[in-house]
Protein backbone atom coordinates (compact mmCIF):
# COMPACT_ATOMS: atom_id res chain seq x y z
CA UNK A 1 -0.96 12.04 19.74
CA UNK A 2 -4.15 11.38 18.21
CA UNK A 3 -5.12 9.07 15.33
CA UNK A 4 -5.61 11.14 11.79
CA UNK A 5 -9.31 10.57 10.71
CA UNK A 6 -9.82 7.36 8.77
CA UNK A 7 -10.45 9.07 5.37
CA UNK A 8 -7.05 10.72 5.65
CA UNK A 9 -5.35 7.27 6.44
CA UNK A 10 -7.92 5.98 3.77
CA UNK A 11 -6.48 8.98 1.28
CA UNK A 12 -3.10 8.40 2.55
CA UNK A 13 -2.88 4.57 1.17
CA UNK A 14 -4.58 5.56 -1.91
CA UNK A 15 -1.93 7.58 -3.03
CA UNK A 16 0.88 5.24 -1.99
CA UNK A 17 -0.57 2.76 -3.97
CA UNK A 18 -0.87 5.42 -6.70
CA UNK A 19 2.85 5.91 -6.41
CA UNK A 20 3.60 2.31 -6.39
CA UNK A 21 1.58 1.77 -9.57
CA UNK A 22 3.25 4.62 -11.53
CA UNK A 23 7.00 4.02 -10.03
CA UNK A 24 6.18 -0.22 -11.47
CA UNK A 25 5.10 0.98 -14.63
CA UNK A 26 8.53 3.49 -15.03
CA UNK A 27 10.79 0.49 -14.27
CA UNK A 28 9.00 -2.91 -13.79
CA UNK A 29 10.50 -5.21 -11.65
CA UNK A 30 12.33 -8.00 -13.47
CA UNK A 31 10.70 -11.27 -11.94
CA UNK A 32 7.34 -12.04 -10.39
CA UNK A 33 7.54 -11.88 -6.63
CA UNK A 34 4.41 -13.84 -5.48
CA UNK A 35 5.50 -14.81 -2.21
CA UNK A 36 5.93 -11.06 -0.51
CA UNK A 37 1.91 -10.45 -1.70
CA UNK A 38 0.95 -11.58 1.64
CA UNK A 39 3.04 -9.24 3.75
CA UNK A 40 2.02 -6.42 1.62
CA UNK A 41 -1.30 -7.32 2.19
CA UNK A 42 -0.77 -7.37 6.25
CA UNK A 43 0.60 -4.13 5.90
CA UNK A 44 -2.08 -2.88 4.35
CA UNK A 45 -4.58 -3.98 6.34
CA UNK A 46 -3.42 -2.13 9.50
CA UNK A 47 -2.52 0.76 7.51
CA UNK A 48 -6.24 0.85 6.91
CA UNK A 49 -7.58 -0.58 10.40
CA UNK A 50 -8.30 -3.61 7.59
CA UNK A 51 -8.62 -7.38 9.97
């Protein structure tokens, strides 16, 4: 199967980050969490074709 164009994956992230946003602000989480940034941040990246 073929890749999806990279403004849909582009689209795609933007929303789940949308959803992540709204879902923090509903219930915020009840401590900092610093040190799972930088996973998140891997994940991202090759969500996005990010380096």
């Amino acid at each position: 199967m073929d890749e999806p164009p990279a403004d849909a994956k582009k689209n795609l992230t933007a929303s789940a980050g949308i959803a992540i946003q709204k879902s923090l602000k509903l219930v915020p989480p009840e401590h900092e969490d610093t040190e799972g940034l930088a996973a998140v941040d891997q994940w991202l990246r090759g969500m996005i074709g990010g380096e």
